[in-house]
PDB file of N, CA and C in Angstrom:
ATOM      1  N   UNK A   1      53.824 -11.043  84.213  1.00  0.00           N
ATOM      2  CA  UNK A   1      55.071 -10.793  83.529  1.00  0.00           C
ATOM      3  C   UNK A   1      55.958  -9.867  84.360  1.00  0.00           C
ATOM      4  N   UNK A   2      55.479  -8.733  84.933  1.00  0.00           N
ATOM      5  CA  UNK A   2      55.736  -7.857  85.937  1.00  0.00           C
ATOM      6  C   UNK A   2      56.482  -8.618  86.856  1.00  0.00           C
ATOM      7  N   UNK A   3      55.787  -9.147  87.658  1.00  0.00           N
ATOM      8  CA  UNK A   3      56.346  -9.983  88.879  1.00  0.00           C
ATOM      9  C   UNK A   3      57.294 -11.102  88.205  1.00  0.00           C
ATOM     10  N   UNK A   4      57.365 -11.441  87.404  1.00  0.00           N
ATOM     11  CA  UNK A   4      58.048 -12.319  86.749  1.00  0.00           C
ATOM     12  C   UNK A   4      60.024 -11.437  86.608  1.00  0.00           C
ATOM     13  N   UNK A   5      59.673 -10.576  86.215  1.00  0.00           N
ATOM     14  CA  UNK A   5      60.532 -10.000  85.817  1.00  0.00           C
ATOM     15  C   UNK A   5      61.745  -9.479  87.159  1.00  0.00           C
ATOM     16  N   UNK A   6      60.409  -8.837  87.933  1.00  0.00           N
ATOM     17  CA  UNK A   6      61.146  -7.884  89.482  1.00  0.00           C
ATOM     18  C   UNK A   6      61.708  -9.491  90.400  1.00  0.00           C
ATOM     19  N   UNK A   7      61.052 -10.896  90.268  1.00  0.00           N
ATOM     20  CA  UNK A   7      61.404 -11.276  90.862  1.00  0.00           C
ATOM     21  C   UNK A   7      63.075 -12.121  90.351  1.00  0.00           C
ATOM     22  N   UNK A   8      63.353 -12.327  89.183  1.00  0.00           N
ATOM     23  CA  UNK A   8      64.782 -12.455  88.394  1.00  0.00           C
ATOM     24  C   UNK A   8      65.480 -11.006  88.796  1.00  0.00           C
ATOM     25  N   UNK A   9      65.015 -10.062  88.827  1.00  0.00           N
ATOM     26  CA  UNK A   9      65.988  -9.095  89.193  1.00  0.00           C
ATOM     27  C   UNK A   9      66.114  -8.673  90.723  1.00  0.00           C
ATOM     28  N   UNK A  10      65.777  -9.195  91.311  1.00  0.00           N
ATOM     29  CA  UNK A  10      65.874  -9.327  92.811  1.00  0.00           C
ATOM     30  C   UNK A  10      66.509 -10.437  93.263  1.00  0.00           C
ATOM     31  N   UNK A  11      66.856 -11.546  92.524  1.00  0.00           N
ATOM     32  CA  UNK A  11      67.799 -12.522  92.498  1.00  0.00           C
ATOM     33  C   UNK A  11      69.024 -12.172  92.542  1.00  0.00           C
ATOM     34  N   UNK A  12      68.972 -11.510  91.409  1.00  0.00           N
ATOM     35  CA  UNK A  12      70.471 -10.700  90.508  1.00  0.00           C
ATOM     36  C   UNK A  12      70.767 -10.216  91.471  1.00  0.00           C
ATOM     37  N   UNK A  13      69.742  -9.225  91.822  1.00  0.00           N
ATOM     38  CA  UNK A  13      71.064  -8.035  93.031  1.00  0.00           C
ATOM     39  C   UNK A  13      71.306  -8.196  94.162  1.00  0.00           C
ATOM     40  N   UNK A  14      70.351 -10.256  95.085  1.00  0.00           N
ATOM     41  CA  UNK A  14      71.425 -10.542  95.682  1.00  0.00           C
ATOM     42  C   UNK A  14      72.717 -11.306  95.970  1.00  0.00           C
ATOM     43  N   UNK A  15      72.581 -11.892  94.393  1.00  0.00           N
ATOM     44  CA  UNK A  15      73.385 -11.824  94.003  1.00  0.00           C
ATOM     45  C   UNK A  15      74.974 -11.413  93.669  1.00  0.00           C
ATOM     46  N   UNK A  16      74.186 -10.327  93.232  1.00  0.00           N
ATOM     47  CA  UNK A  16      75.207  -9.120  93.020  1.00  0.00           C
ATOM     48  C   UNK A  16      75.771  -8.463  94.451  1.00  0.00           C
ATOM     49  N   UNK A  17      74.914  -8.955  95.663  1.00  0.00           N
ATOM     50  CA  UNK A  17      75.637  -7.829  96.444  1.00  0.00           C
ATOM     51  C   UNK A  17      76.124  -9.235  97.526  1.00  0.00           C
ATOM     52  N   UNK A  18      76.454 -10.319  97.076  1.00  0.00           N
ATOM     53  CA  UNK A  18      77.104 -11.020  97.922  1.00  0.00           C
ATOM     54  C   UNK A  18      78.361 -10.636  97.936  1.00  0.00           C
ATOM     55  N   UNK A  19      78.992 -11.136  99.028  1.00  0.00           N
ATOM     56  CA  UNK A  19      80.141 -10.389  99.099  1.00  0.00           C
ATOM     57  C   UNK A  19      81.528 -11.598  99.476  1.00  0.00           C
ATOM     58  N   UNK A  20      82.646 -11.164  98.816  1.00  0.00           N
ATOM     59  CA  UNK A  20      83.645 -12.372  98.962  1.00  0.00           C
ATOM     60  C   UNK A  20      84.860 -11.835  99.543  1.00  0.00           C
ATOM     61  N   UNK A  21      86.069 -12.471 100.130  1.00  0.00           N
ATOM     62  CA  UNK A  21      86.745 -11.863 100.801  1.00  0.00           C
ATOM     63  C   UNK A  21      88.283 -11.112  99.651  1.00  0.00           C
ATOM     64  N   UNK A  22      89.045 -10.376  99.578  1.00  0.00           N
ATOM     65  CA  UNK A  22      89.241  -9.634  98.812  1.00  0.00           C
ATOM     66  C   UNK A  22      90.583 -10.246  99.060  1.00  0.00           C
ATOM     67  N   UNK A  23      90.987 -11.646  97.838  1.00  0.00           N
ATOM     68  CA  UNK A  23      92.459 -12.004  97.616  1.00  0.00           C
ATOM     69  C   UNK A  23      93.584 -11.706  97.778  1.00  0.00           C
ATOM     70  N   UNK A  24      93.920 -10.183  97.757  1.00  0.00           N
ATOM     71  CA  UNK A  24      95.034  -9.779  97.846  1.00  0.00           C
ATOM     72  C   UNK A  24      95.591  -9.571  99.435  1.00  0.00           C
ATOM     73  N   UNK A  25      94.387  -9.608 100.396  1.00  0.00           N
ATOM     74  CA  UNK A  25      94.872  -9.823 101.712  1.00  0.00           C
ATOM     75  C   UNK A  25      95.289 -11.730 102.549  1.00  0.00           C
ATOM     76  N   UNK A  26      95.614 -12.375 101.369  1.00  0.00           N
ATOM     77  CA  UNK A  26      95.465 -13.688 101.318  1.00  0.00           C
ATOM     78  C   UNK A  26      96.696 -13.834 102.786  1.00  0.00           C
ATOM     79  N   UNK A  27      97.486 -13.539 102.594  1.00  0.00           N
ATOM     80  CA  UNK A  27      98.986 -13.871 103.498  1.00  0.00           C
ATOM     81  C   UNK A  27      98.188 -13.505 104.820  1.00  0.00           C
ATOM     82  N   UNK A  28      97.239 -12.797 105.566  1.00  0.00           N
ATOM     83  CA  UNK A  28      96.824 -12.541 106.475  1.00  0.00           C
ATOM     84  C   UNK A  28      95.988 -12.926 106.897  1.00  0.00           C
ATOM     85  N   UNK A  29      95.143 -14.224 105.788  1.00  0.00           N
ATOM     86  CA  UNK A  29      94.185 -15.375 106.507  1.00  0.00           C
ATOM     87  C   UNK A  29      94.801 -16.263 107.596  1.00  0.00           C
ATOM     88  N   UNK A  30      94.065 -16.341 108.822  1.00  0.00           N
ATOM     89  CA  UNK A  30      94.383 -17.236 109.879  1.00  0.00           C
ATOM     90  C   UNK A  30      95.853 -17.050 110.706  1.00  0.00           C
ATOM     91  N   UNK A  31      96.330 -15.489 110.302  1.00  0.00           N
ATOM     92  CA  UNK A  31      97.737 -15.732 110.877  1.00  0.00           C
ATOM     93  C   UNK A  31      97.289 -15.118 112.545  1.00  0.00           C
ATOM     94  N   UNK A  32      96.011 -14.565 112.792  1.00  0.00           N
ATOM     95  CA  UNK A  32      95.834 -14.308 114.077  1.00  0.00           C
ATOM     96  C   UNK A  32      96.414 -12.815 114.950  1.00  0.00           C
ATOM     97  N   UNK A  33      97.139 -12.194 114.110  1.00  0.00           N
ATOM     98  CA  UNK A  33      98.119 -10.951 114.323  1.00  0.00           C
ATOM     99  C   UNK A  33      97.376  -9.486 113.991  1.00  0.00           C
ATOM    100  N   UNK A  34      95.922  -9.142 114.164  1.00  0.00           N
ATOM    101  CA  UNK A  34      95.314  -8.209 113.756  1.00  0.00           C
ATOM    102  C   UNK A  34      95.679  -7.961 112.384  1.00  0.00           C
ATOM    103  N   UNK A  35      96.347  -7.870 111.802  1.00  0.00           N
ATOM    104  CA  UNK A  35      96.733  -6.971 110.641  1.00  0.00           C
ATOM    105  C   UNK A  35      95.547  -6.770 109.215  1.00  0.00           C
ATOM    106  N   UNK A  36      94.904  -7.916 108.973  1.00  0.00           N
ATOM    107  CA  UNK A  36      94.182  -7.699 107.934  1.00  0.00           C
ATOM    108  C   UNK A  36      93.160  -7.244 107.944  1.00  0.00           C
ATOM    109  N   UNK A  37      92.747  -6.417 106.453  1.00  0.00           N
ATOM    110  CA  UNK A  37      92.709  -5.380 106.272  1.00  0.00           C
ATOM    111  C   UNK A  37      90.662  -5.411 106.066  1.00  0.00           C
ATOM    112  N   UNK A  38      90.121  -4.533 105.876  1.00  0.00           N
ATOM    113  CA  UNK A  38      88.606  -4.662 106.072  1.00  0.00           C
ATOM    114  C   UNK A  38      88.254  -4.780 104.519  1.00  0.00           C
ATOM    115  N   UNK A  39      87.893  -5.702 104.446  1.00  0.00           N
ATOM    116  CA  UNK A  39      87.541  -6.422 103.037  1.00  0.00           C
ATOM    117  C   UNK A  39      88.454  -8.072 102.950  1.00  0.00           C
ATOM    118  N   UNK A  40      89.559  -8.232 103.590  1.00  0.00           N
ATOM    119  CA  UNK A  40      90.036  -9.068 103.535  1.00  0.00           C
ATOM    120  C   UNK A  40      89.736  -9.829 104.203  1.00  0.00           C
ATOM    121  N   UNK A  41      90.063 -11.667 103.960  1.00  0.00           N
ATOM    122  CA  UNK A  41      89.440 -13.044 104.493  1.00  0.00           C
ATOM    123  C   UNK A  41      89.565 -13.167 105.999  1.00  0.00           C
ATOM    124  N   UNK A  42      89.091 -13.767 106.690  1.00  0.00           N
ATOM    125  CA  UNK A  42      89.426 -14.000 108.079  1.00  0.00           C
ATOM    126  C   UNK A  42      88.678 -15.586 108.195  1.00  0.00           C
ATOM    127  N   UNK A  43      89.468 -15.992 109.074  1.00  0.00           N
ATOM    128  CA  UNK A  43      89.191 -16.977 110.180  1.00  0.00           C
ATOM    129  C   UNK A  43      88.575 -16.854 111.743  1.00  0.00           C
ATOM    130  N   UNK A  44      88.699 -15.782 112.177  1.00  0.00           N
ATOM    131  CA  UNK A  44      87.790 -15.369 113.197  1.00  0.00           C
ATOM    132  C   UNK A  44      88.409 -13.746 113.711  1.00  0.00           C
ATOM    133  N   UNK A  45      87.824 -13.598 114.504  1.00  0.00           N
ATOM    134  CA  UNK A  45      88.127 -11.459 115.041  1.00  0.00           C
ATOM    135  C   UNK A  45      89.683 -11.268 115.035  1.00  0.00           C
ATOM    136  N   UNK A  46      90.513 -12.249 115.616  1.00  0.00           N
ATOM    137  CA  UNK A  46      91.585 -12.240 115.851  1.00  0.00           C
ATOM    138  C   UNK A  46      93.152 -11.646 115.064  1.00  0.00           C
ATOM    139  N   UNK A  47      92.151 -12.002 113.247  1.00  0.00           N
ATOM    140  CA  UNK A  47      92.702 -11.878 112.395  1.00  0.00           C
ATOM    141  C   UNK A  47      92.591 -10.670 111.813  1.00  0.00           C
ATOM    142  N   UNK A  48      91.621  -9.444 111.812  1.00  0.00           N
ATOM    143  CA  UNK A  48      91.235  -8.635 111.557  1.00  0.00           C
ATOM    144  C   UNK A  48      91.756  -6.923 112.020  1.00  0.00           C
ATOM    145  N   UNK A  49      92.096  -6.021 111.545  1.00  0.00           N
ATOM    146  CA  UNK A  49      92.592  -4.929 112.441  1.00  0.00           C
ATOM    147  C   UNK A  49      91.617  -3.978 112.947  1.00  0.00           C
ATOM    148  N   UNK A  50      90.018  -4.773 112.309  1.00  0.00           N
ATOM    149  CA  UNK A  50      89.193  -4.221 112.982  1.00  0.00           C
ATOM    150  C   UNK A  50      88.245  -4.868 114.035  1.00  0.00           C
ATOM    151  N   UNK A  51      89.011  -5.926 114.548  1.00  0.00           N
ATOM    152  CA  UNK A  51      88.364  -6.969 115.789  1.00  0.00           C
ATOM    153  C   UNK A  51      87.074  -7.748 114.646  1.00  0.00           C
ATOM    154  N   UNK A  52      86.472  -7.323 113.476  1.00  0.00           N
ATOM    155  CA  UNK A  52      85.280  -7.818 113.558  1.00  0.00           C
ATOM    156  C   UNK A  52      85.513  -9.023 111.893  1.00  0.00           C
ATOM    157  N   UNK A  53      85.515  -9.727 112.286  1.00  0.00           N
ATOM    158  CA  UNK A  53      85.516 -11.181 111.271  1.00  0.00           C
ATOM    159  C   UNK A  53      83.668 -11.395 110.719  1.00  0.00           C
ATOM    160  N   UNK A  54      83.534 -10.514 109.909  1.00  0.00           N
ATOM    161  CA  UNK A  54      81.629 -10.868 109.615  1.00  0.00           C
ATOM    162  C   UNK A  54      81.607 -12.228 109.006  1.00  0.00           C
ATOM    163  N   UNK A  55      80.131 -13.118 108.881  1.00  0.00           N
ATOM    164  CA  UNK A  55      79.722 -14.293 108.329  1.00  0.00           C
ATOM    165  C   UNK A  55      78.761 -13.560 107.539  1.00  0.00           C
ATOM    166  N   UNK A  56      79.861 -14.101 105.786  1.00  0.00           N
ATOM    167  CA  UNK A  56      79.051 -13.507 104.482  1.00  0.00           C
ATOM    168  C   UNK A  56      79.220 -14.544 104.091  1.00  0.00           C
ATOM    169  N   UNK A  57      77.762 -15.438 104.099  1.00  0.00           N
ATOM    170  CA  UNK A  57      77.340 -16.957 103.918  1.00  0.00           C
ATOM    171  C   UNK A  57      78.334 -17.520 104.205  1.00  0.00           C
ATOM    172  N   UNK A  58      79.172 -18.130 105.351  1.00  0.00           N
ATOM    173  CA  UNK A  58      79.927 -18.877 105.554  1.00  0.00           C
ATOM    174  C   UNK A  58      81.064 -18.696 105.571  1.00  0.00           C
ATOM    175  N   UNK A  59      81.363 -17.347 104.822  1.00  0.00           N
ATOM    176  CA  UNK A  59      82.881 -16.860 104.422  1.00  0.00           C
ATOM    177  C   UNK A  59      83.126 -15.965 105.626  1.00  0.00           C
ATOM    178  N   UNK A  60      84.435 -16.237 106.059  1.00  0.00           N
ATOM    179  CA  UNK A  60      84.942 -14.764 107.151  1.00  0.00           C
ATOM    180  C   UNK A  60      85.374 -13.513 105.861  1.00  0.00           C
ATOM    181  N   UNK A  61      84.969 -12.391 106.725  1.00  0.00           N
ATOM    182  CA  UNK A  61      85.222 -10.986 105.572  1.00  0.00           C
ATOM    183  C   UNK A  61      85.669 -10.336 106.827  1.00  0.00           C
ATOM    184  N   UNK A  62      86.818  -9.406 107.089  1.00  0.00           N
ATOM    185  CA  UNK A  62      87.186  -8.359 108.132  1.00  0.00           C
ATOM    186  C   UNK A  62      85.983  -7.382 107.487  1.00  0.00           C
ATOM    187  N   UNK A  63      85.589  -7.044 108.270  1.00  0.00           N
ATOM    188  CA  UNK A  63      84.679  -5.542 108.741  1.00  0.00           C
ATOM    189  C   UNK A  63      84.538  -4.698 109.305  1.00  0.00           C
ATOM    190  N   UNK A  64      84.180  -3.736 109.456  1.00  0.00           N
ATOM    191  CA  UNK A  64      83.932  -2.352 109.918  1.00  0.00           C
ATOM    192  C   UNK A  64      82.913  -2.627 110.588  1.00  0.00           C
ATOM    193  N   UNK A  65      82.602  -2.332 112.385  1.00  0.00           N
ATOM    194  CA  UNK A  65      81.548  -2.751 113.328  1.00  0.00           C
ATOM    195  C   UNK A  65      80.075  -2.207 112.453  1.00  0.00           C
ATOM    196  N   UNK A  66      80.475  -1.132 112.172  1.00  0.00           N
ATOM    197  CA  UNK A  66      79.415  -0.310 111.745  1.00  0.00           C
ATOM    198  C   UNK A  66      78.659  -1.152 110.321  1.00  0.00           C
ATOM    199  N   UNK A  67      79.525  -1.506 109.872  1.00  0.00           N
ATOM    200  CA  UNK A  67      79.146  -2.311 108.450  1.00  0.00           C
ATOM    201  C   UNK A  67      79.021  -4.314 108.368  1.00  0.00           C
ATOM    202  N   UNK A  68      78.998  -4.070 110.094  1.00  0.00           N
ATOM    203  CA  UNK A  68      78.819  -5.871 109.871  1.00  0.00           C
ATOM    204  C   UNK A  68      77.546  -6.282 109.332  1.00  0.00           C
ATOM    205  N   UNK A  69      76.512  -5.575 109.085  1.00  0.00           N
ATOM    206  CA  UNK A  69      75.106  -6.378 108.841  1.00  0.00           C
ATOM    207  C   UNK A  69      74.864  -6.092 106.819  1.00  0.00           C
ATOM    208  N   UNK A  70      75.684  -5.179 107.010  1.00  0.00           N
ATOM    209  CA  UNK A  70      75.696  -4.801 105.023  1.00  0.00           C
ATOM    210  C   UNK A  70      76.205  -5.872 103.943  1.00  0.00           C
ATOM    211  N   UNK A  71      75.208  -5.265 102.968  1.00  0.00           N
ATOM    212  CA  UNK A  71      75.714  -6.491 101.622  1.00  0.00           C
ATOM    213  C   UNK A  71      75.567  -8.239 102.312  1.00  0.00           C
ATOM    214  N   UNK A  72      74.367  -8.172 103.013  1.00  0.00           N
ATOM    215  CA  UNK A  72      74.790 -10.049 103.294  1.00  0.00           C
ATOM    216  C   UNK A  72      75.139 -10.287 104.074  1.00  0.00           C
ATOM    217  N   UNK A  73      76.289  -9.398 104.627  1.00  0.00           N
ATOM    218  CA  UNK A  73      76.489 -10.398 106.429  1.00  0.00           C
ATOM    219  C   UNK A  73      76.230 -10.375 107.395  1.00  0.00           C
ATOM    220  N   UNK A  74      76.680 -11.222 108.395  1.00  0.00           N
ATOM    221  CA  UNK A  74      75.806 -11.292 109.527  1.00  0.00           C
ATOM    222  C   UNK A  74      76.086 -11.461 110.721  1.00  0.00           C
ATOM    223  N   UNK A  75      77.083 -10.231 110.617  1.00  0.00           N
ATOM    224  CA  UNK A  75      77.694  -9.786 112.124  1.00  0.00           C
ATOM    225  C   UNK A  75      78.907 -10.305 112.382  1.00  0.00           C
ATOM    226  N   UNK A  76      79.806  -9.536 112.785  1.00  0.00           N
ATOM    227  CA  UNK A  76      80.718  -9.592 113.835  1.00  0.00           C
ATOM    228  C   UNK A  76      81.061 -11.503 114.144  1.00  0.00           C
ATOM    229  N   UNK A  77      82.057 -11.732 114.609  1.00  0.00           N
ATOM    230  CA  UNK A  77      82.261 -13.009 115.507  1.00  0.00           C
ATOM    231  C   UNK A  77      82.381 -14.257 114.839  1.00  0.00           C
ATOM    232  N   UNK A  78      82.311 -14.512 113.684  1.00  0.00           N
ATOM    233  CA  UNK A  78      82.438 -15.407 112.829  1.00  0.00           C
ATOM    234  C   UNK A  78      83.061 -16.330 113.145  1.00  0.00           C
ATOM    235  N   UNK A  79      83.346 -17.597 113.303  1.00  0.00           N
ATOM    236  CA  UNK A  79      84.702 -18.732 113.526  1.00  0.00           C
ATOM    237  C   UNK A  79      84.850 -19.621 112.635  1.00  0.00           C
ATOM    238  N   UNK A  80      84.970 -19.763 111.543  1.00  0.00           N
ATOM    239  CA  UNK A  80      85.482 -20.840 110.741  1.00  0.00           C
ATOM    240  C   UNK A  80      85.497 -21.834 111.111  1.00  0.00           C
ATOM    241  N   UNK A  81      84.306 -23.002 110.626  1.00  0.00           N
ATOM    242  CA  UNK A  81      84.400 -24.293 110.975  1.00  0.00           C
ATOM    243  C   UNK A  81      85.514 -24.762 110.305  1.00  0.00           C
ATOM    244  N   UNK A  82      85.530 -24.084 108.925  1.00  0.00           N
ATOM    245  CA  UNK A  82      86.543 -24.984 107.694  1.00  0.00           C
ATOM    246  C   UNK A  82      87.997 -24.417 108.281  1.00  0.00           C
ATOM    247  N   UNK A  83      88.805 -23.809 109.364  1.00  0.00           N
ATOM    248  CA  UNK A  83      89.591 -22.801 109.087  1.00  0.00           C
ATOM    249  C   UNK A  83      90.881 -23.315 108.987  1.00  0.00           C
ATOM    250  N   UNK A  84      90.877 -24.462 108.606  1.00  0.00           N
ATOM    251  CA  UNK A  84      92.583 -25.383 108.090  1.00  0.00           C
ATOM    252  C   UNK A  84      92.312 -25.483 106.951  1.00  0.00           C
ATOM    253  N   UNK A  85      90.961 -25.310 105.943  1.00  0.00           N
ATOM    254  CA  UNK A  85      91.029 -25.271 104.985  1.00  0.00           C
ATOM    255  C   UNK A  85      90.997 -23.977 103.936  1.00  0.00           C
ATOM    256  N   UNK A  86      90.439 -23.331 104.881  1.00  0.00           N
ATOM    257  CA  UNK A  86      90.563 -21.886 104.475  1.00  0.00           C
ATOM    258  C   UNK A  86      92.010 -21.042 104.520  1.00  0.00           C
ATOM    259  N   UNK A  87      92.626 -21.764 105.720  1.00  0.00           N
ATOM    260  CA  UNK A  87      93.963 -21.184 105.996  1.00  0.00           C
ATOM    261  C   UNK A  87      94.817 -21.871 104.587  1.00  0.00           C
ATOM    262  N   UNK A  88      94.888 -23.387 104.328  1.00  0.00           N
ATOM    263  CA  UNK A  88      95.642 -23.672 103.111  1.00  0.00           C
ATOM    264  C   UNK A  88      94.669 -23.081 101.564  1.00  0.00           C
ATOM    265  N   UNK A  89      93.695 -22.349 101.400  1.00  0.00           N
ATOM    266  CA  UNK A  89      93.179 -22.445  99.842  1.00  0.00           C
ATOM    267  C   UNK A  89      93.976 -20.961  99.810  1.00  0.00           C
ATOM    268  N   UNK A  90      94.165 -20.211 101.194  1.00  0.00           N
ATOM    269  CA  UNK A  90      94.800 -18.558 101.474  1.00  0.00           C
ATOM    270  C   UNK A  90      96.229 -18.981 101.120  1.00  0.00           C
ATOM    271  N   UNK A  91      97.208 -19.224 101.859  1.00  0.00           N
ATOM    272  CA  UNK A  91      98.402 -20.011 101.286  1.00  0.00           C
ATOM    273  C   UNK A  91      98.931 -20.399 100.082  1.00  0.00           C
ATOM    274  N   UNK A  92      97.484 -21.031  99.174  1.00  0.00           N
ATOM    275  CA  UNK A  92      97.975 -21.213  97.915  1.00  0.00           C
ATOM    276  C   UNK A  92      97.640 -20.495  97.019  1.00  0.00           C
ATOM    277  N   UNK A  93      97.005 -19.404  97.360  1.00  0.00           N
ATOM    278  CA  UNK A  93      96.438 -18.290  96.989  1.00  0.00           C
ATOM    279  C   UNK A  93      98.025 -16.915  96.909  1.00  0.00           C
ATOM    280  N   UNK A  94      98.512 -16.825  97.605  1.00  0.00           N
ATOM    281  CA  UNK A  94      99.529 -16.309  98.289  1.00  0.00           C
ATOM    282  C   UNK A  94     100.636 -16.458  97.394  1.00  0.00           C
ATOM    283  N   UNK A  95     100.624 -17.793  97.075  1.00  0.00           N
ATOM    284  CA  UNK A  95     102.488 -18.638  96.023  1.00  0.00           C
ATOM    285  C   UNK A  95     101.366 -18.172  94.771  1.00  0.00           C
ATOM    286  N   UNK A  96     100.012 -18.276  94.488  1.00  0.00           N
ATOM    287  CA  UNK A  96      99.524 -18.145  92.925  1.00  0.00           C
ATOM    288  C   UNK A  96     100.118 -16.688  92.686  1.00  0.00           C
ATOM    289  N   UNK A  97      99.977 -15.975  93.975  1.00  0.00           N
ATOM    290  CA  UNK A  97     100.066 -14.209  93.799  1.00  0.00           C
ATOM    291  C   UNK A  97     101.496 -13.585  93.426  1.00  0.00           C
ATOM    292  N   UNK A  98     102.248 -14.643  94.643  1.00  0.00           N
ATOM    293  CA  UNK A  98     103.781 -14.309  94.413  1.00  0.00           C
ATOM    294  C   UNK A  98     104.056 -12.780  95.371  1.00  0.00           C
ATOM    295  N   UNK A  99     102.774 -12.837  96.116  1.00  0.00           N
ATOM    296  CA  UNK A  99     102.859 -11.674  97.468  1.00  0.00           C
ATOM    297  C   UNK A  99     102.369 -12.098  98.557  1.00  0.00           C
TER     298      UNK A  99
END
């Protein structure tokens, strides 16, 4: 029952500590101009004002060098296979925001 239990709650918290890229930096997916911000989406380093684009399961997240391996991801260097599609779901993300 024990193990039953720790192993549903070890699900949960990684779960819980996946990590997604933070919407409100939407206008700065894929534009390539450093500017976005560490928590916000990326398409690869380029996009980031901290050079580092992490892979959090598949998703670009700007990061902090120091914090590329935390909460799930997995380093630095990321490139977006999807990144014409990621660049338009950011875009329409952007007109939903109205920023």
């Amino acid at each position: 029952m024990v193990r039953i239990t720790l192993a549903v709650l070890s699900a949960f918290a990684l779960t819980a500590m996946a990590i997604t890229p933070n919407n409100a930096g939407a206008k700065s997916v894929g534009a390539g101009n450093g500017e976005q911000f560490i928590t916000g989406g990326c398409v690869n380093n380029a996009d980031c004002s901290s050079a580092c684009c992490a892979d959090a399961s598949g998703v670009g997240v700007c990061s902090a060098e120091a914090a590329q391996f935390q909460n799930g991801k997995n380093g630095c260097g990321f490139v977006d296979p999807n990144a014409a599609a990621t660049i338009a779901a950011a875009k329409a993300q952007v007109e939903k925001q109205g920023f």
